[in-house]
PDB file of N, CA and C in Angstrom:
ATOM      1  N   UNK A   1     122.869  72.914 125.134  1.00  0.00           N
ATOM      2  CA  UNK A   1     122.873  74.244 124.589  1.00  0.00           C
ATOM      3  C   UNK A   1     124.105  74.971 125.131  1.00  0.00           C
ATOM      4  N   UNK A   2     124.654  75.359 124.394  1.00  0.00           N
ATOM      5  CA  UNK A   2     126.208  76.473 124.895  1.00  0.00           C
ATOM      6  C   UNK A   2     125.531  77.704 125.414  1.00  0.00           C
ATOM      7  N   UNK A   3     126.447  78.520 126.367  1.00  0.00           N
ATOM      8  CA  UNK A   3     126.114  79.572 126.194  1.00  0.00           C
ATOM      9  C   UNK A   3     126.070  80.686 125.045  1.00  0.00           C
ATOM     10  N   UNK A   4     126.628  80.313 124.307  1.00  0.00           N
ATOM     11  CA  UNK A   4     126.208  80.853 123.359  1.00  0.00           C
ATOM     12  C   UNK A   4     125.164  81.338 122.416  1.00  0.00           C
ATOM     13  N   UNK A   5     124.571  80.026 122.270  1.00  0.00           N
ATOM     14  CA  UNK A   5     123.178  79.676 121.821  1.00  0.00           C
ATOM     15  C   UNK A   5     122.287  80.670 122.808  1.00  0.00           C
ATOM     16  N   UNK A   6     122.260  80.071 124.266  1.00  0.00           N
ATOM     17  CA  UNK A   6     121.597  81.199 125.084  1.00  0.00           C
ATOM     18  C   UNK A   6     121.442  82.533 125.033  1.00  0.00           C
ATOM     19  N   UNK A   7     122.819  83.438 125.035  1.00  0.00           N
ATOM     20  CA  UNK A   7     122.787  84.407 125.308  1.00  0.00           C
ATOM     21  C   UNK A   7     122.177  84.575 123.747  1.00  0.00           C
ATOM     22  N   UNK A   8     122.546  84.316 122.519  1.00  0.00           N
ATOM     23  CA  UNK A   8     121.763  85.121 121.325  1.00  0.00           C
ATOM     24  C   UNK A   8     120.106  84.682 121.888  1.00  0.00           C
ATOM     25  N   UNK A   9     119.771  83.349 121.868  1.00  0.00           N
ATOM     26  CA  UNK A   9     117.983  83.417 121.996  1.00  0.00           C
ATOM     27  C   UNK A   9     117.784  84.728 123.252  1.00  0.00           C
ATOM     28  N   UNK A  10     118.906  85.198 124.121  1.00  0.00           N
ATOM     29  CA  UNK A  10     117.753  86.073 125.162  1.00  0.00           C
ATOM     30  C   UNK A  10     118.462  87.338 124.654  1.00  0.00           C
ATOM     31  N   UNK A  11     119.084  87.576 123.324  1.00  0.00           N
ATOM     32  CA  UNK A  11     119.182  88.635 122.429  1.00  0.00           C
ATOM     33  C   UNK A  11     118.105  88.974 121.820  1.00  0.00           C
ATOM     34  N   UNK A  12     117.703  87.860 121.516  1.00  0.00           N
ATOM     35  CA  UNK A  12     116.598  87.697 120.209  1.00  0.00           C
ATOM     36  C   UNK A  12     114.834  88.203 121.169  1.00  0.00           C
ATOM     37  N   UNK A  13     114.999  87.708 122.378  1.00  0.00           N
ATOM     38  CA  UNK A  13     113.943  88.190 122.882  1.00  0.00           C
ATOM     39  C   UNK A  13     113.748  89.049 123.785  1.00  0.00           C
ATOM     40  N   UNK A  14     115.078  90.195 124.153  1.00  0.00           N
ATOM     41  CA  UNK A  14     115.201  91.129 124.784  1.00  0.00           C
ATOM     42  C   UNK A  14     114.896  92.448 123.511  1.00  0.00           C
ATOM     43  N   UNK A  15     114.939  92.281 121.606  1.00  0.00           N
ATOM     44  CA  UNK A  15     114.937  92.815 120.858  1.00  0.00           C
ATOM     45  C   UNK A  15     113.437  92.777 120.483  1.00  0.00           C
ATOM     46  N   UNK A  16     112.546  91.803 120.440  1.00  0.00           N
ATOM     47  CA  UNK A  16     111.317  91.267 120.576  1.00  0.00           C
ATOM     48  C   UNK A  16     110.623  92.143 121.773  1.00  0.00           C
ATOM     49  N   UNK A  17     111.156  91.918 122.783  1.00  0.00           N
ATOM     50  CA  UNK A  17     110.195  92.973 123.538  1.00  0.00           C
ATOM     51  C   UNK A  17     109.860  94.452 122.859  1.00  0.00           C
ATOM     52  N   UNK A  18     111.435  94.883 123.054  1.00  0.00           N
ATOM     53  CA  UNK A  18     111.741  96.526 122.878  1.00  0.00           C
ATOM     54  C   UNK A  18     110.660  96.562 121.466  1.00  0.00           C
ATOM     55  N   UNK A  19     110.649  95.921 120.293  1.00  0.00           N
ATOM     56  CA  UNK A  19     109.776  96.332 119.324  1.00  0.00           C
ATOM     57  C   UNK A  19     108.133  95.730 119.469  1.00  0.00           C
ATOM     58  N   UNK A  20     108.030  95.255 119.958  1.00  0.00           N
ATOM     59  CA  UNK A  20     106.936  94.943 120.851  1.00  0.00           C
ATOM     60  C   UNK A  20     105.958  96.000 121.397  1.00  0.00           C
ATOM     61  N   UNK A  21     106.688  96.412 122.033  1.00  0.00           N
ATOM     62  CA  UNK A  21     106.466  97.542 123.233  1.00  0.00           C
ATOM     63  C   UNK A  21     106.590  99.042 122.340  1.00  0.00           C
ATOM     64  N   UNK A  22     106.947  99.235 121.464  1.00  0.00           N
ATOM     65  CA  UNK A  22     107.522 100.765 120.762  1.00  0.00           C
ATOM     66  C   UNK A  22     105.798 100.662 120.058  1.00  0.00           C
ATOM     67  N   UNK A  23     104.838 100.258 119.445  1.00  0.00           N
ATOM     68  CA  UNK A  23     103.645 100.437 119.148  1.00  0.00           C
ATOM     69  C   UNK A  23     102.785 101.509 120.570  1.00  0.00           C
ATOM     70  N   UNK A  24     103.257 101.022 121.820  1.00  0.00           N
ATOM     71  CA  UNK A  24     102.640 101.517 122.958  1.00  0.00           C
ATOM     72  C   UNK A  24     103.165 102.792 123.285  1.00  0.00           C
ATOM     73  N   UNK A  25     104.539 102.511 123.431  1.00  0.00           N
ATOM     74  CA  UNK A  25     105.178 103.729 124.433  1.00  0.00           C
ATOM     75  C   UNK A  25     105.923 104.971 123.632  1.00  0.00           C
ATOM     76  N   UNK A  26     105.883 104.917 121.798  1.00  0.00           N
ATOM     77  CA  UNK A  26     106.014 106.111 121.393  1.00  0.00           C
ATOM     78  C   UNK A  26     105.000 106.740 121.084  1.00  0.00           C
ATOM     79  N   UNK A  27     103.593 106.655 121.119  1.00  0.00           N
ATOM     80  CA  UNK A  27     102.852 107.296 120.891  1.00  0.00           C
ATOM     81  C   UNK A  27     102.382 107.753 122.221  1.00  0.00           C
ATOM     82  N   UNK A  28     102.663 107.293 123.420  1.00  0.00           N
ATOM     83  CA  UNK A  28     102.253 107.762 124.879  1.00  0.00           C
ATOM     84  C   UNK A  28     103.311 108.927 124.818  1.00  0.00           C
ATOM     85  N   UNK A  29     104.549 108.366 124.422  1.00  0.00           N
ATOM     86  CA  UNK A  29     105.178 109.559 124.556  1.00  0.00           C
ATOM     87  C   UNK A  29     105.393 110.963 123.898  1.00  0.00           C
ATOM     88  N   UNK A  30     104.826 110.772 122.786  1.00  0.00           N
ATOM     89  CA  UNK A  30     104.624 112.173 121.739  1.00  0.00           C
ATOM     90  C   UNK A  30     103.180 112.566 122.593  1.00  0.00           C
ATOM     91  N   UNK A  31     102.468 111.924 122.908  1.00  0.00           N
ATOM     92  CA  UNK A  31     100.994 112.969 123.533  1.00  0.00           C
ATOM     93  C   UNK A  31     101.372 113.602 124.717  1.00  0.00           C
ATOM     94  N   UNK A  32     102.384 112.746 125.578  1.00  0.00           N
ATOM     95  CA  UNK A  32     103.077 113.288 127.111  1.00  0.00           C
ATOM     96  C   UNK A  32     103.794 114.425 126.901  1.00  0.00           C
ATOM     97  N   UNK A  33     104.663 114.540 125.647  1.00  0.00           N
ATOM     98  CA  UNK A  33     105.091 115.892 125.664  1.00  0.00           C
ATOM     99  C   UNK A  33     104.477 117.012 125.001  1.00  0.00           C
ATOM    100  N   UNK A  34     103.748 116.645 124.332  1.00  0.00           N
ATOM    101  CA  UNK A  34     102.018 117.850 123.206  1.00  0.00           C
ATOM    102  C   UNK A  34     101.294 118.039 124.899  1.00  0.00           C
ATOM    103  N   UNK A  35     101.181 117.042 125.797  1.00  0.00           N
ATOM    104  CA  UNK A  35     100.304 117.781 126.834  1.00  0.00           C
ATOM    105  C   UNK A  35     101.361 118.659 127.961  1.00  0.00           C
ATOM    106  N   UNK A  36     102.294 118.569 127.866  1.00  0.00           N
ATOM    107  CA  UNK A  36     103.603 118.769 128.593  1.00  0.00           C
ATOM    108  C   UNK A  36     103.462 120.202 128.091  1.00  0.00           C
ATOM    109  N   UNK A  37     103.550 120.614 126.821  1.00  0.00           N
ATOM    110  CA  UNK A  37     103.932 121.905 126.251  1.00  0.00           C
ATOM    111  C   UNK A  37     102.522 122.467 126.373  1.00  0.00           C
ATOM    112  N   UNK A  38     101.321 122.292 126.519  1.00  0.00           N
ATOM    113  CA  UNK A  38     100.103 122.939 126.231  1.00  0.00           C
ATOM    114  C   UNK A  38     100.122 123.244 127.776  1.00  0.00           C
ATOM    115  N   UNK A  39     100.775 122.295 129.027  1.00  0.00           N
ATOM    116  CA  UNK A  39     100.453 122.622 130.429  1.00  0.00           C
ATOM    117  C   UNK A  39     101.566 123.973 131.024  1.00  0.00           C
ATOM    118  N   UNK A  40     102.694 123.850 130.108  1.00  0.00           N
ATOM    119  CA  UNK A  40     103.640 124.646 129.736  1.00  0.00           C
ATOM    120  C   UNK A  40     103.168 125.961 129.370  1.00  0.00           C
ATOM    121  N   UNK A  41     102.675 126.022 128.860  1.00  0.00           N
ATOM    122  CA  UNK A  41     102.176 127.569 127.922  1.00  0.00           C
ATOM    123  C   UNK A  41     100.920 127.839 128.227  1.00  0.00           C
ATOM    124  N   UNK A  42     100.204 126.981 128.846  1.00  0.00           N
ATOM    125  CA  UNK A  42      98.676 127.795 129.279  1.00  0.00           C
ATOM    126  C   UNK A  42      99.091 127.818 131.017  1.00  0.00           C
ATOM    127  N   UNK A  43      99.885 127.056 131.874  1.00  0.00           N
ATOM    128  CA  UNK A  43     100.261 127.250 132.953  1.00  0.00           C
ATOM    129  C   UNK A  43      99.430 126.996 134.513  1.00  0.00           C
ATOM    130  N   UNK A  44      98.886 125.648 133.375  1.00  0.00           N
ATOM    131  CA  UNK A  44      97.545 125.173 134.031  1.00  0.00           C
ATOM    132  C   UNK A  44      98.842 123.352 134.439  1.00  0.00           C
ATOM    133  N   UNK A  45      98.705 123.685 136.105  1.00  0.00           N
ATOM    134  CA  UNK A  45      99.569 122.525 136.128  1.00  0.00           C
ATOM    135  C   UNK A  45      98.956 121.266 137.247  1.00  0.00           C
ATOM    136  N   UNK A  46      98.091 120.535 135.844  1.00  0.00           N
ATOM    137  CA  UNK A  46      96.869 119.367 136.950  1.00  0.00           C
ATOM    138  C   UNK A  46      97.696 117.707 136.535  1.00  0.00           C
ATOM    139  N   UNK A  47      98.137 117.231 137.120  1.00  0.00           N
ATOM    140  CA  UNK A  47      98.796 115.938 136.643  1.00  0.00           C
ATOM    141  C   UNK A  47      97.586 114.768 136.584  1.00  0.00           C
ATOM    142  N   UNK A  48      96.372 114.783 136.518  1.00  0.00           N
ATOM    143  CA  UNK A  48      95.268 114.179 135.795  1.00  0.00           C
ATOM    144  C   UNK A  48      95.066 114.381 134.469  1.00  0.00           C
ATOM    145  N   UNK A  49      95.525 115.631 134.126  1.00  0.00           N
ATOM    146  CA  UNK A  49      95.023 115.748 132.444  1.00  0.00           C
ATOM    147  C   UNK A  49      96.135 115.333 131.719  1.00  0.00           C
ATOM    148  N   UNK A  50      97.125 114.143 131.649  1.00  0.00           N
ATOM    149  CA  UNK A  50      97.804 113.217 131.266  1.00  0.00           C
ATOM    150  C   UNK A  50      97.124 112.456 130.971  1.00  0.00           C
ATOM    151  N   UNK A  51      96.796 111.887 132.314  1.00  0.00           N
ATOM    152  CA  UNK A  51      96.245 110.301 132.750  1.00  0.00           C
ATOM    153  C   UNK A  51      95.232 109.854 131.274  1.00  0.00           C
ATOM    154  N   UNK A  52      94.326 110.739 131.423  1.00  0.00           N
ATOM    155  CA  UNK A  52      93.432 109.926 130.542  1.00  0.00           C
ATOM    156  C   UNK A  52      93.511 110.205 128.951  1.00  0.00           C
ATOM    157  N   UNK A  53      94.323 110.832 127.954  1.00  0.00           N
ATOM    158  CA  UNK A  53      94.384 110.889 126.806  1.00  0.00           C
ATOM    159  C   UNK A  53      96.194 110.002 126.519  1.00  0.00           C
ATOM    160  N   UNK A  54      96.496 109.533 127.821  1.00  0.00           N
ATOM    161  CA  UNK A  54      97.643 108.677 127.619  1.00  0.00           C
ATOM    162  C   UNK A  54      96.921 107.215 127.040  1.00  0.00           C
ATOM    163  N   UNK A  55      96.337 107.055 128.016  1.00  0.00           N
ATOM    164  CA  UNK A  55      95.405 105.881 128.470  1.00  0.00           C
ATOM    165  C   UNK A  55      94.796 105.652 127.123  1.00  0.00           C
ATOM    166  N   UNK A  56      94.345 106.662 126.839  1.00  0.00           N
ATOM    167  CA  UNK A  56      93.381 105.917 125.618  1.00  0.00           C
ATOM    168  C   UNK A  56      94.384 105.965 124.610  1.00  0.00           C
ATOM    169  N   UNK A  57      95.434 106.658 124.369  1.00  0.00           N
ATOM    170  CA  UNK A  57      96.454 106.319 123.322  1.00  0.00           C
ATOM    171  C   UNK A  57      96.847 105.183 122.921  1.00  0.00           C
ATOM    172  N   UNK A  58      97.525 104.856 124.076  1.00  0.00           N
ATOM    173  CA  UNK A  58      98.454 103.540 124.395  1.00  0.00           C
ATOM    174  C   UNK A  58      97.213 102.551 124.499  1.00  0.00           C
ATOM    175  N   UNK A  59      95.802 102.810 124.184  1.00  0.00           N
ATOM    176  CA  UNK A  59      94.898 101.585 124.289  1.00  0.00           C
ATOM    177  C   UNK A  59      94.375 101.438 123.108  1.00  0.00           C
ATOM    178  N   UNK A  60      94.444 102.660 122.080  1.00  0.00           N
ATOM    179  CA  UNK A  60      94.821 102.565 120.477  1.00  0.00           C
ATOM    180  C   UNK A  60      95.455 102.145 119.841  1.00  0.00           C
ATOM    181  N   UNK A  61      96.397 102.274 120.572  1.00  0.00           N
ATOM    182  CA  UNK A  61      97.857 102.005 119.449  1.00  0.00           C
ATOM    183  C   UNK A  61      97.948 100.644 119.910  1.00  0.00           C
ATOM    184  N   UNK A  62      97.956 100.029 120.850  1.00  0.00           N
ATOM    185  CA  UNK A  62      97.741  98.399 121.098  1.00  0.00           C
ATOM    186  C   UNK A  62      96.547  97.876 120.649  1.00  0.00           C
ATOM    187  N   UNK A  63      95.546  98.385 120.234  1.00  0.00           N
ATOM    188  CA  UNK A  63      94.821  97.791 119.425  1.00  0.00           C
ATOM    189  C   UNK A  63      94.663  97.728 118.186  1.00  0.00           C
ATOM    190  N   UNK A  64      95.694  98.667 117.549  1.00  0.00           N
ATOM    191  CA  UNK A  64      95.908  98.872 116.040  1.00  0.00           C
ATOM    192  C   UNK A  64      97.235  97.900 115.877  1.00  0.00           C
ATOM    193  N   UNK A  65      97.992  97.577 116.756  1.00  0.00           N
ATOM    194  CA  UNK A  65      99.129  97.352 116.720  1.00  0.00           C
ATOM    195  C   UNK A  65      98.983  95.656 116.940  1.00  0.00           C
ATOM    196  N   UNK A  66      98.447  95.081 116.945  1.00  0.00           N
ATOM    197  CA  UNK A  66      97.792  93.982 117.710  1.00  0.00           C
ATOM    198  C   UNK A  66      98.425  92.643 116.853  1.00  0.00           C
ATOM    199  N   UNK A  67      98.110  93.154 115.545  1.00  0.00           N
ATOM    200  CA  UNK A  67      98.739  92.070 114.503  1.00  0.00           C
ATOM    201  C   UNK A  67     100.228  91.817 114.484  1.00  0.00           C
ATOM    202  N   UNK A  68     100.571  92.896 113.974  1.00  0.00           N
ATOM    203  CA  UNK A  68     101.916  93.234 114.102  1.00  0.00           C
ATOM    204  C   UNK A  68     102.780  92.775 115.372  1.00  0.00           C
ATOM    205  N   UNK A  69     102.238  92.661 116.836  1.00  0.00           N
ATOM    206  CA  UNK A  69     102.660  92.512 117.920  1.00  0.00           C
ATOM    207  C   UNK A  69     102.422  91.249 118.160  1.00  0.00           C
ATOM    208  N   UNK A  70     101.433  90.322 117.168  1.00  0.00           N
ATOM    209  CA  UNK A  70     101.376  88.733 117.343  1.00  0.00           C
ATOM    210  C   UNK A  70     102.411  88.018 116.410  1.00  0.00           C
ATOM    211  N   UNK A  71     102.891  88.896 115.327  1.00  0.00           N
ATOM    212  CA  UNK A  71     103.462  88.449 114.473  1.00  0.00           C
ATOM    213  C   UNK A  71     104.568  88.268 114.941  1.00  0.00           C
ATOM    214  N   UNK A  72     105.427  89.435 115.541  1.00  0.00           N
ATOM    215  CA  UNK A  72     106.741  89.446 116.425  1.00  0.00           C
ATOM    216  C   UNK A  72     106.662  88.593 116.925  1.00  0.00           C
ATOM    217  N   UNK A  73     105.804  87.945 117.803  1.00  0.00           N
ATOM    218  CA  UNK A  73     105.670  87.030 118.946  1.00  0.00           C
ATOM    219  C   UNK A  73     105.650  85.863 118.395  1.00  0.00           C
ATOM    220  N   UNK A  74     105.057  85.425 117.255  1.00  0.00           N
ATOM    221  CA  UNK A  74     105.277  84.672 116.234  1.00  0.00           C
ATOM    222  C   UNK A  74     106.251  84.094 115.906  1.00  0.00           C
ATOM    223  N   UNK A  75     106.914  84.853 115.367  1.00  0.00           N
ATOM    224  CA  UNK A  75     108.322  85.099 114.782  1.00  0.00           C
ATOM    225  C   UNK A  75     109.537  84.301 115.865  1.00  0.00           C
ATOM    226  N   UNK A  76     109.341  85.044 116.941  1.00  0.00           N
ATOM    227  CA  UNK A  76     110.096  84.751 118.064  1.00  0.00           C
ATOM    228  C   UNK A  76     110.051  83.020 118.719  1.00  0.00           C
ATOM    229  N   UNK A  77     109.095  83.034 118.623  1.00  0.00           N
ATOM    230  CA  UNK A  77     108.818  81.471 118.960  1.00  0.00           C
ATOM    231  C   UNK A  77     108.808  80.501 117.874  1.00  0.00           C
ATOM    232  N   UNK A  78     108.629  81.031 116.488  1.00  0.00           N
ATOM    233  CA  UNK A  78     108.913  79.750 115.546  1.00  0.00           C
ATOM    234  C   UNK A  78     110.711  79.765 115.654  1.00  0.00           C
ATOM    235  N   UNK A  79     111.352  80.757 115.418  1.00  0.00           N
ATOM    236  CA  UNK A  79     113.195  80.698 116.055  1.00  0.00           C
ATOM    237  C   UNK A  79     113.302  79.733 117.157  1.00  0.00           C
ATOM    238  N   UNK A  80     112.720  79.963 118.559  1.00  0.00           N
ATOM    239  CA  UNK A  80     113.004  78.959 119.282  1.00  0.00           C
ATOM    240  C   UNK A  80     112.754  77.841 119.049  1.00  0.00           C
ATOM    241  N   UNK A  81     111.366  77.649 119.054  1.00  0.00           N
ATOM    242  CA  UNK A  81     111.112  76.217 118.294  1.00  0.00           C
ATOM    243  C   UNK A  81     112.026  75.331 117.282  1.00  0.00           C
ATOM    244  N   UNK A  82     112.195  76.519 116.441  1.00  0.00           N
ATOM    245  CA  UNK A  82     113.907  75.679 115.204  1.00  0.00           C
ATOM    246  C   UNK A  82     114.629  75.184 115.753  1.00  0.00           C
ATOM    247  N   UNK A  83     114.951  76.105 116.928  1.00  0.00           N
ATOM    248  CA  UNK A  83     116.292  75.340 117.596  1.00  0.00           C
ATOM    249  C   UNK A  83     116.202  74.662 118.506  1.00  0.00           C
ATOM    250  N   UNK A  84     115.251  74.604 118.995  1.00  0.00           N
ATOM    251  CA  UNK A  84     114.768  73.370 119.989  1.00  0.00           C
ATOM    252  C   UNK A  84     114.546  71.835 118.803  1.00  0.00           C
ATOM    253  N   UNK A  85     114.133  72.115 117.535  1.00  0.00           N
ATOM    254  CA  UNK A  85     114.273  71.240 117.186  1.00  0.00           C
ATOM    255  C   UNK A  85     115.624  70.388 116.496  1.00  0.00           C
ATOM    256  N   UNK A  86     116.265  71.270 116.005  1.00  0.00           N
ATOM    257  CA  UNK A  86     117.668  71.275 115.692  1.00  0.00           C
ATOM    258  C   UNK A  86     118.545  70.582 116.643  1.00  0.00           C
ATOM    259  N   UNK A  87     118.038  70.559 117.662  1.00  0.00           N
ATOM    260  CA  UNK A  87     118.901  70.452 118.746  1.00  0.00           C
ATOM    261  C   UNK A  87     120.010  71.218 119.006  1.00  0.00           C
ATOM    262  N   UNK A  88     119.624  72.316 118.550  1.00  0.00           N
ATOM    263  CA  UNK A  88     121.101  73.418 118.865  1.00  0.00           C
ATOM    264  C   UNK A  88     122.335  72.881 118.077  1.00  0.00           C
TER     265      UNK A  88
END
């Protein structure tokens, strides 16, 4: 295998993560800043009342997201596999 070959497959699965992971961590992050602005303007400042409507977000959205996030993973490994069989 060249480096070449390498560095694109740990392209291919450094891009695989990041969309992977965006089902989880943009919806944690739109509720982090809706609770950000409500702790903002009512001036109530408890760093627990994050914790648990993050939690169950990001435990939604990975469970809605679930297919979609096997498919990527899918995806990613039938590519390697090609070229493992190809022999590069």
């Amino acid at each position: 295998m060249s480096p070449i070959d390498a560095l694109d497959l740990v392209e291919l699965a450094m891009w695989t993560v990041i969309v992977m992971s965006a089902p989880a961590v943009v919806p944690a992050m739109i509720i982090g800043l809706v609770i950000a602005l409500f702790q903002a303007l009512t001036q109530i400042q408890e760093v627990t009342i994050t914790f648990v409507p993050k939690i169950m977000v990001v435990f939604l959205s990975i469970a809605f997201a679930a297919n979609f996030m096997g498919n990527q993973l899918n995806s990613l490994m039938t590519v390697i596999y090609d070229r493992i069989e190809s022999g590069f």
